[in-house]
Protein backbone atom coordinates (compact mmCIF):
# COMPACT_ATOMS: atom_id res chain seq x y z
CA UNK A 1 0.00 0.00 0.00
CA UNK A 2 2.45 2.39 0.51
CA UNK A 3 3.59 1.92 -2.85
CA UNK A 4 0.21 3.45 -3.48
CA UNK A 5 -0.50 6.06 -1.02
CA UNK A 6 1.58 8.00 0.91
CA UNK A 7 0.94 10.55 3.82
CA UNK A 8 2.23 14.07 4.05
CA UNK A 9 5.03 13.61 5.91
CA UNK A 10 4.44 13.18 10.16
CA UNK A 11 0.35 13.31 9.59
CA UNK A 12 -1.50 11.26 12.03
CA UNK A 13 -4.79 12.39 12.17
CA UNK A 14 -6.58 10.00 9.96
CA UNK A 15 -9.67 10.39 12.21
CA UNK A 16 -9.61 14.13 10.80
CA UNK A 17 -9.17 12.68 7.24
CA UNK A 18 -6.70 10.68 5.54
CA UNK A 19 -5.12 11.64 1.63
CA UNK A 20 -7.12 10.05 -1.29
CA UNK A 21 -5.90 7.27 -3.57
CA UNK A 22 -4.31 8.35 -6.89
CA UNK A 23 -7.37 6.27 -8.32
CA UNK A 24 -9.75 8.03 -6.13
CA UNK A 25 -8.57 11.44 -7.44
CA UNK A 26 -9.15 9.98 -10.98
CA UNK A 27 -12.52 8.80 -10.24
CA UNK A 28 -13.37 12.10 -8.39
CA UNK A 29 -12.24 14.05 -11.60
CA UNK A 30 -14.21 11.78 -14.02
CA UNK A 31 -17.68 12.14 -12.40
CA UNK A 32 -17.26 16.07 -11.91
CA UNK A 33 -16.69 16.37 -15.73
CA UNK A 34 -19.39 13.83 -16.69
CA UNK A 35 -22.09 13.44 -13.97
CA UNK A 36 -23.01 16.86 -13.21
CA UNK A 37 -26.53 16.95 -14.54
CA UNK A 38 -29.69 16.13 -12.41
CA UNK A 39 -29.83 12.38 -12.49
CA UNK A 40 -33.42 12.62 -12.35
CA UNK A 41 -34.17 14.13 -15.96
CA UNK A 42 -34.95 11.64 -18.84
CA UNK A 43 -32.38 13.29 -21.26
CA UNK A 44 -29.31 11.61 -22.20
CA UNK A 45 -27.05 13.79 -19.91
CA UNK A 46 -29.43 13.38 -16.64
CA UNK A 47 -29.07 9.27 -17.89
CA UNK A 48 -25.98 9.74 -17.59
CA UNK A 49 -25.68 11.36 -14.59
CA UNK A 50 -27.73 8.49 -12.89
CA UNK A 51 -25.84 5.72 -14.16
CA UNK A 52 -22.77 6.72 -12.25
CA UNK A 53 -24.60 7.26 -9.09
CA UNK A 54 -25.97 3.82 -9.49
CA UNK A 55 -22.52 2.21 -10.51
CA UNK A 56 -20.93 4.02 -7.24
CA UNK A 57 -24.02 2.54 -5.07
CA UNK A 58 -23.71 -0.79 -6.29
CA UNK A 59 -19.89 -1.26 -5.57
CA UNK A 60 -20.53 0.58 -2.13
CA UNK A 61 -22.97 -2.27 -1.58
CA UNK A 62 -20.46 -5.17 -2.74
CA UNK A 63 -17.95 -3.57 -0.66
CA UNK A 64 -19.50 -3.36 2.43
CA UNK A 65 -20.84 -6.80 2.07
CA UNK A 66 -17.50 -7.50 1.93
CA UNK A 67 -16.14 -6.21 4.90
CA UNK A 68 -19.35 -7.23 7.14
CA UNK A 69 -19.73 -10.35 5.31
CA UNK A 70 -23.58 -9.69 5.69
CA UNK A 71 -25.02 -9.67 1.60
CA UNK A 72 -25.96 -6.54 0.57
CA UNK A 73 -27.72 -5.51 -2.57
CA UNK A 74 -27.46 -1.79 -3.39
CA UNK A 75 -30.68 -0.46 -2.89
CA UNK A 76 -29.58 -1.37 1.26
CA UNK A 77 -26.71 1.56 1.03
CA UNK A 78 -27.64 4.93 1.37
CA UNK A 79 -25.70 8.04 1.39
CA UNK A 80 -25.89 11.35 3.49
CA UNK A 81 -24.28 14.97 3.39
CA UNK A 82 -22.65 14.67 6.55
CA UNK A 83 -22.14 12.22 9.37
CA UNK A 84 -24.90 14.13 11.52
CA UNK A 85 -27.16 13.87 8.90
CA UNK A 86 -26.36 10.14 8.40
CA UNK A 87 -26.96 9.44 12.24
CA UNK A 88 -30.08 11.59 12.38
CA UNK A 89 -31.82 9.39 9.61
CA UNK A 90 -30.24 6.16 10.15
CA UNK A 91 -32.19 6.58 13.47
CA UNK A 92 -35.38 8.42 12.23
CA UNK A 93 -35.73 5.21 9.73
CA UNK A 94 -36.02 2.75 11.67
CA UNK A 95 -39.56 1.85 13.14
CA UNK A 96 -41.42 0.47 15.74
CA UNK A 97 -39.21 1.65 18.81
CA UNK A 98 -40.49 3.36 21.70
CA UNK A 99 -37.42 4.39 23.59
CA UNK A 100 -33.65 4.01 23.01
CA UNK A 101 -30.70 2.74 24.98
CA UNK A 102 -27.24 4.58 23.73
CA UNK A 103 -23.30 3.92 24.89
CA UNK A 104 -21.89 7.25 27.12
CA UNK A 105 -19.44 7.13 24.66
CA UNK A 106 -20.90 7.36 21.14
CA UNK A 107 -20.43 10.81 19.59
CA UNK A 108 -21.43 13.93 20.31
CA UNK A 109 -23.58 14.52 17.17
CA UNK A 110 -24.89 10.81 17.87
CA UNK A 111 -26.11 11.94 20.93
CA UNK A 112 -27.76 15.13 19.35
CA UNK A 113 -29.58 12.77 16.81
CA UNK A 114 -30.69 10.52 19.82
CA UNK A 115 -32.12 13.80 21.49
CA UNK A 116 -33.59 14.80 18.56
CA UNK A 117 -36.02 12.38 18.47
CA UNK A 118 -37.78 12.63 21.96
CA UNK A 119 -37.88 9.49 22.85
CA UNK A 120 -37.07 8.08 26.74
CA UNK A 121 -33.40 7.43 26.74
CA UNK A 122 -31.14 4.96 28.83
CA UNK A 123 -27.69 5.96 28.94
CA UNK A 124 -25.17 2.65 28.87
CA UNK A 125 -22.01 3.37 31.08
CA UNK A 126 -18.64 2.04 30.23
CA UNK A 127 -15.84 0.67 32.18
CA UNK A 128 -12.35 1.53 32.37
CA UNK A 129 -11.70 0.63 29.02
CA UNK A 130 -14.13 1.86 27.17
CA UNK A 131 -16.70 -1.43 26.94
CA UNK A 132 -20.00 -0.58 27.21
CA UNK A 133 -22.50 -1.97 29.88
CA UNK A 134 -24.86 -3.54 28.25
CA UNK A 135 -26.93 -5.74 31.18
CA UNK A 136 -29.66 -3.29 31.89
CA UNK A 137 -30.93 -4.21 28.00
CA UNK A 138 -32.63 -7.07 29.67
CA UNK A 139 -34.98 -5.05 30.93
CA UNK A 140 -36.08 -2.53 27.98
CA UNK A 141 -38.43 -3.30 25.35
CA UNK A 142 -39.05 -2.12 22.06
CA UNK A 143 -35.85 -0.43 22.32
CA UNK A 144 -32.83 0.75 19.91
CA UNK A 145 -29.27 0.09 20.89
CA UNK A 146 -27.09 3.01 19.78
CA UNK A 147 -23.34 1.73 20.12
CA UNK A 148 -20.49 2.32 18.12
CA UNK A 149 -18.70 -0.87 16.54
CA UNK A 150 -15.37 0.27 17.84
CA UNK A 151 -14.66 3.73 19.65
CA UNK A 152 -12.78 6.22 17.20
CA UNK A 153 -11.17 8.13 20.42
CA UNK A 154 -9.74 5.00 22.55
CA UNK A 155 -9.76 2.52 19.98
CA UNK A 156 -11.90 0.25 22.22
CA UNK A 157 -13.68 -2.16 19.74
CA UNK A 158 -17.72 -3.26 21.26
CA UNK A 159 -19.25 -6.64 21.41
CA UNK A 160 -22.07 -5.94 19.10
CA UNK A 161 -23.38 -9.60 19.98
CA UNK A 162 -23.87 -8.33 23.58
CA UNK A 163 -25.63 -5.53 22.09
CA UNK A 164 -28.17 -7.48 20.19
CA UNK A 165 -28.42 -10.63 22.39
CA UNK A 166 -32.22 -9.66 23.49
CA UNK A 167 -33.25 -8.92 20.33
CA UNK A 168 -33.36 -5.26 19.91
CA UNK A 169 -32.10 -3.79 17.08
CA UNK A 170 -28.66 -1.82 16.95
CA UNK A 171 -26.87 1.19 14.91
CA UNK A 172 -23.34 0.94 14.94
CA UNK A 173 -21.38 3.83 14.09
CA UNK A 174 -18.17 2.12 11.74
CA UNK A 175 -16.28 5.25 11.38
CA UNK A 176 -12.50 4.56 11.12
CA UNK A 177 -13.88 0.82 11.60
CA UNK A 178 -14.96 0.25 7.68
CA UNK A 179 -11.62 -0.78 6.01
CA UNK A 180 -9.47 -1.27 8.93
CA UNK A 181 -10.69 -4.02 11.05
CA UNK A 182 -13.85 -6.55 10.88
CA UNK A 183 -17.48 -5.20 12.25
CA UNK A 184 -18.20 -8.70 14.05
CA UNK A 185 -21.77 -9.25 15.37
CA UNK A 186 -25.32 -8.66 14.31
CA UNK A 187 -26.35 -5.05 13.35
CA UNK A 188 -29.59 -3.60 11.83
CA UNK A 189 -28.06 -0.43 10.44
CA UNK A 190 -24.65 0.54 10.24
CA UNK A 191 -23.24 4.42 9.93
CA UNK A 192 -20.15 5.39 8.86
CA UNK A 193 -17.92 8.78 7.87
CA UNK A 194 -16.63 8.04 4.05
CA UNK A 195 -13.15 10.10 4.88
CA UNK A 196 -12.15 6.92 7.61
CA UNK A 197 -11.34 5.04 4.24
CA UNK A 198 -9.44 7.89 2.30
CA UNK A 199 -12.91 9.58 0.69
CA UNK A 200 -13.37 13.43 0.42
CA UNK A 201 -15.03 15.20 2.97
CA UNK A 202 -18.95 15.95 2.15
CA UNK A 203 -20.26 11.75 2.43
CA UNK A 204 -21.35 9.69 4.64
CA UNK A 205 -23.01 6.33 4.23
CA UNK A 206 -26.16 3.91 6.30
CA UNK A 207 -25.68 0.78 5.22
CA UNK A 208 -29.41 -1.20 6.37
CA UNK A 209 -29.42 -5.12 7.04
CA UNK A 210 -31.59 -6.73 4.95
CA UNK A 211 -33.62 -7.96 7.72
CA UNK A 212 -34.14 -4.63 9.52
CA UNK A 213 -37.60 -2.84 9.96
CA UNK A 214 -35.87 0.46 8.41
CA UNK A 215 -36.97 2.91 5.73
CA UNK A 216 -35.69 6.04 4.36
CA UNK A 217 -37.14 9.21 6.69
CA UNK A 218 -36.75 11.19 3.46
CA UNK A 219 -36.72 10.85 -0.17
CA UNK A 220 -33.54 9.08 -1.61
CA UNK A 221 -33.12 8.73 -5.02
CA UNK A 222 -30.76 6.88 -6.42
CA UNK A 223 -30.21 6.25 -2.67
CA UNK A 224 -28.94 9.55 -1.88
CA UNK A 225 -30.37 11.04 1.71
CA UNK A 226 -31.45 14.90 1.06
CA UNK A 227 -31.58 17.15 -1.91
CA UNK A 228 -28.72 17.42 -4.62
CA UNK A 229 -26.74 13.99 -4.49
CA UNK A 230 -23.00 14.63 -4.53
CA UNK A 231 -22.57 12.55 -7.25
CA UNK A 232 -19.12 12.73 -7.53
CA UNK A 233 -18.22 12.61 -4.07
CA UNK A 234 -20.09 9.20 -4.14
CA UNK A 235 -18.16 8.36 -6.72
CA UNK A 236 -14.95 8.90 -4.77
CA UNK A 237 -16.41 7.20 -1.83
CA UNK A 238 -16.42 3.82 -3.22
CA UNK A 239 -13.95 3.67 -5.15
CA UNK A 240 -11.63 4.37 -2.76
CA UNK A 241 -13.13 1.57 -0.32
CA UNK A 242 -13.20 -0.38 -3.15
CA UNK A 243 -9.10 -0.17 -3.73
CA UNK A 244 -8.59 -0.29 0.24
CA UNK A 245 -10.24 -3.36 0.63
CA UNK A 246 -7.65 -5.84 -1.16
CA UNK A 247 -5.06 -4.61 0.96
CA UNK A 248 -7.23 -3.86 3.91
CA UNK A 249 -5.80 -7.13 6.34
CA UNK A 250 -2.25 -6.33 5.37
CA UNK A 251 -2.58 -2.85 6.18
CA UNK A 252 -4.19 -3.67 9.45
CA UNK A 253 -1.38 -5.94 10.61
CA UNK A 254 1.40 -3.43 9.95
CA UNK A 255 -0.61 -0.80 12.32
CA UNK A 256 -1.02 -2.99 15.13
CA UNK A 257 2.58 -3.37 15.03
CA UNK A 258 2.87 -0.18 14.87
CA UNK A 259 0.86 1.21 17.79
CA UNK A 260 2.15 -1.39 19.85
CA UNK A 261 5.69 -0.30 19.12
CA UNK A 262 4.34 3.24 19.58
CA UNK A 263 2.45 2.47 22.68
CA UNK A 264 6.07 0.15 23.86
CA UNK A 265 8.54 3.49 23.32
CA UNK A 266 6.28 5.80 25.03
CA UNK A 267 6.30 4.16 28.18
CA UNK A 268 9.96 3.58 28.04
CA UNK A 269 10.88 7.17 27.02
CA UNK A 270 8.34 9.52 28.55
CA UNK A 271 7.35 8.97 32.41
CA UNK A 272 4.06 10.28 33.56
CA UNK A 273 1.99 9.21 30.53
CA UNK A 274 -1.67 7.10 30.89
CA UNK A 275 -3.21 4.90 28.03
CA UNK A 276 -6.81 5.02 27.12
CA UNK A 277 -8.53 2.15 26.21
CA UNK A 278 -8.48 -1.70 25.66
CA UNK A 279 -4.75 -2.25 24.34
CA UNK A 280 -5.91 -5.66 22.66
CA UNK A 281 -9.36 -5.33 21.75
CA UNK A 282 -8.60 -2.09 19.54
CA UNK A 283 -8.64 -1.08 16.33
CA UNK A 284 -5.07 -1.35 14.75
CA UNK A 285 -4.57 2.34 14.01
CA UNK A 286 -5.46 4.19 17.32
CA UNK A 287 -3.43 5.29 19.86
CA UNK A 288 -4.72 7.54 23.06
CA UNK A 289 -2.41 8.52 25.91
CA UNK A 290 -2.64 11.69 28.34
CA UNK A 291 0.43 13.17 28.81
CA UNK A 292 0.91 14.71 32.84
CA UNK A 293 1.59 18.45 33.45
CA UNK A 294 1.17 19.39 30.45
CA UNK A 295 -1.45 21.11 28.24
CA UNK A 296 -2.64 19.07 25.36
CA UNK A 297 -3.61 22.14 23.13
CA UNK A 298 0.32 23.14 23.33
CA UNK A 299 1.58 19.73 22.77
CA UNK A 300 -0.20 19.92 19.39
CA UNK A 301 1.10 22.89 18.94
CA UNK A 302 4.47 22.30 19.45
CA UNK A 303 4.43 18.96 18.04
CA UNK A 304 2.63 20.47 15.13
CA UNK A 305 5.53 23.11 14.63
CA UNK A 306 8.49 20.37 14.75
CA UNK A 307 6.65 18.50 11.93
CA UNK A 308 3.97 16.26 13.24
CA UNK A 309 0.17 16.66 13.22
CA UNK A 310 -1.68 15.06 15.77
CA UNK A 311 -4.77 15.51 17.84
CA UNK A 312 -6.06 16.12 21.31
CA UNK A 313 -9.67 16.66 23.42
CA UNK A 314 -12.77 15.17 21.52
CA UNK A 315 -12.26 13.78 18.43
CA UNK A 316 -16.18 15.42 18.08
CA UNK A 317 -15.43 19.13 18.03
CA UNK A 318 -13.15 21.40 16.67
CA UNK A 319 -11.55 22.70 19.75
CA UNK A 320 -8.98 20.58 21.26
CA UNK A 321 -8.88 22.13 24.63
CA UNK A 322 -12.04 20.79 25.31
CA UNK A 323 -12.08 17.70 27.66
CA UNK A 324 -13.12 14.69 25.87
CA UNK A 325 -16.74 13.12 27.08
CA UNK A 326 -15.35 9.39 25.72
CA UNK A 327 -12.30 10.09 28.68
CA UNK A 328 -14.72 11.57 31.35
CA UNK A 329 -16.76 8.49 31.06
CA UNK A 330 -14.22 5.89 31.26
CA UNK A 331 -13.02 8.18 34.17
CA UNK A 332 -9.66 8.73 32.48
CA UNK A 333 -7.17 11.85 33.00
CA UNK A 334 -7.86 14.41 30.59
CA UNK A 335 -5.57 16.36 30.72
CA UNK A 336 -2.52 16.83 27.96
CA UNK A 337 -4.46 14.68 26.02
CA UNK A 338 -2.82 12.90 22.76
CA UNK A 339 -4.94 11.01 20.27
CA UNK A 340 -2.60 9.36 17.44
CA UNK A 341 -4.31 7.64 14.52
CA UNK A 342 -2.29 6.26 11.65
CA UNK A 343 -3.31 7.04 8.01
CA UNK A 344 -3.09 4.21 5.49
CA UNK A 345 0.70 3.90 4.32
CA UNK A 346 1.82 5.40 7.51
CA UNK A 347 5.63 3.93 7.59
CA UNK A 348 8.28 2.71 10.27
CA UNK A 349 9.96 5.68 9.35
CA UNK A 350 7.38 7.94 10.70
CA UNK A 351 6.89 6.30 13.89
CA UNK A 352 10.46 6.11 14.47
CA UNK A 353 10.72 9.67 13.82
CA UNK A 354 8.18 10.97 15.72
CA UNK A 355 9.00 8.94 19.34
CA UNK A 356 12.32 11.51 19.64
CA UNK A 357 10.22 14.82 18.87
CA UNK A 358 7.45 13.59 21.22
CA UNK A 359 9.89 13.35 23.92
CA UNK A 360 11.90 16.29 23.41
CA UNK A 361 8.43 18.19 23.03
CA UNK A 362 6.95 16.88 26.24
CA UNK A 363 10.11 17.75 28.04
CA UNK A 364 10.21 21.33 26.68
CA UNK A 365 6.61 21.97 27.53
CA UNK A 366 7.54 20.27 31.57
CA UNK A 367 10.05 22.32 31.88
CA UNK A 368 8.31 26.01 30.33
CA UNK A 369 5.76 24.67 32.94
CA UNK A 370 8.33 24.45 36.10
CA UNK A 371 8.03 20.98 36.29
């Protein structure tokens, strides 16, 4: 993969986004020049139009059967605007529920769209790690379970089984899980930012299990959620999960590897630093630490002017001097928080690179701090 994509040089954020494939570019390019009529007119041009939003929904559909290994046809995949849009609809479609049971640690625009629709709520807790509680489900009827498949802050992957083991019907969120590890367990409707998997910003997908009691809230033609599809940002969305996928395993391997060498260094090189999260039940690309006495705004700061981009706070808002809800809940430090995520083609170079400047950083930062 590298050979195919590679990272500007000391990135890891891919939960803010991670560079698209060459082919992804391509495909991108293609659909803006040739798909930009409505796709709803009868003319040769809106025909046109229509035929690549249809070819884009159909591959979305193989690939995501793929990676689920639940058989989806294409009219199951639906795509939104946004990721708050996506979570407000995959929840507004889905019937027959009176009340809904969601994870402290889903995120924040999740629990918007759960608030948005006025129904009773039951809040799951979490333990140290970042699992979520699921026993009081035995108790709840007609309920949705709102839990992500694995926890883009921490890493902590979920036990959707547990989830669904009394029969109520669950949304996972797959961000940053699509294309980088397996989604194991039952799920009625899965949600899922299109950028985790090297897609342009502006699409986000539901993907609906063909046994679920779910409809569209809205209109969706040609499966798009909302008014004007994004035709070529669909485009670019699956073909670029389409090209991940055959290296997908691979890729996911090398990470592991890499956080755990990542995670190994840090503890030998930097005193004072906490983990977040399960360090074996994770996906393979996430790293979360809290740094003590210092602030995690200026270590991304710092670390951001010797080279490196990282992030810190809640991976749900902008400002990353905000305390994280996902850490509150698991009753973690939150202070001088550092969230790491590895973009696909991330090398041994870069890791080995960065361990030195994160060291010298944190010590500069103690020190300007009178520690």
């Amino acid at each position: 993969m590298t050979a195919l994509i590679e990272p500007p040089a000391g990135y890891l954020d891919a939960v803010g986004g991670t560079p698209p494939w060459p082919q992804t570019v391509l495909a991108l390019s293609r659909a803006s020049e040739a798909a930009w009529a409505d796709p709803a007119r009868l003319h040769h041009l809106g025909r046109q139009a229509s035929l690549f939003l249809a070819t884009a929904r159909a591959s979305l559909a193989s690939s995501v059967s793929t990676a689920t290994r639940v058989d989806l046809s294409a009219d199951q995949v639906f795509w939104a605007p946004s990721m708050r849009q996506a979570n407000a609809w995959a929840l507004a479609g889905m019937r027959g529920m009176t009340q809904v049971a969601v994870s402290a640690i889903e995120s924040l625009v999740m629990h918007d769209a759960v608030a948005d629709l006025h129904l009773p709520t039951v809040t799951l807790p979490v333990d140290e790690l970042g699992h979520v509680d699921t026993g009081s489900l035995v108790n709840l009827s007609d309920a949705l379970v709102v839990v992500q498949a694995a926890n883009v802050e921490i890493g902590t992957v979920q036990d959707l089984h547990a989830a669904a083991a009394h029969g109520h019907p669950v949304i996972a969120d797959a961000s940053q899980v699509l294309g980088r590890a397996p989604i194991e367990g039952p799920w009625s409707a899965i949600v899922a930012d299109a950028r985790g998997w090297g897609a342009p910003p502006g699409v986000a997908i539901i993907a609906v299990h063909p046994g679920a009691k779910w409809s569209p809230p809205i209109a969706a033609e040609g499966g798009w959620l909302g008014p004007g599809p994004n035709i070529p940002a669909a485009v670019a969305a699956a073909t670029a999960l389409e090209n991940l996928l055959p290296h997908a395993a691979d890729e996911a391997l090398r990470h592991h590897r890499l956080i755990e060498d990542l995670r190994t260094r840090i503890a030998l090189e930097i005193p004072d630093v906490a983990f977040a999260g399960d360090p074996i039940a994770r996906l393979p690309h996430i790293l979360n630490c809290s740094v003590l006495y210092v602030s995690g705004e200026a270590l991304v700061s710092e670390l951001d002017r010797r080279g490196f981009a990282v992030a810190s706070g809640s991976a749900c808002v902008a400002d990353s001097d905000r305390a994280s809800h996902v850490l509150v809940a698991i009753g973690a430090f939150t202070g001088g928080n550092l969230r790491i995520s590895l973009p696909l083609g991330c090398s041994q170079q870069t890791i080995d690179g960065f361990v030195p400047v994160l060291s010298e950083a944190v010590q500069q930062l103690r020190t300007e701090a009178g520690r």
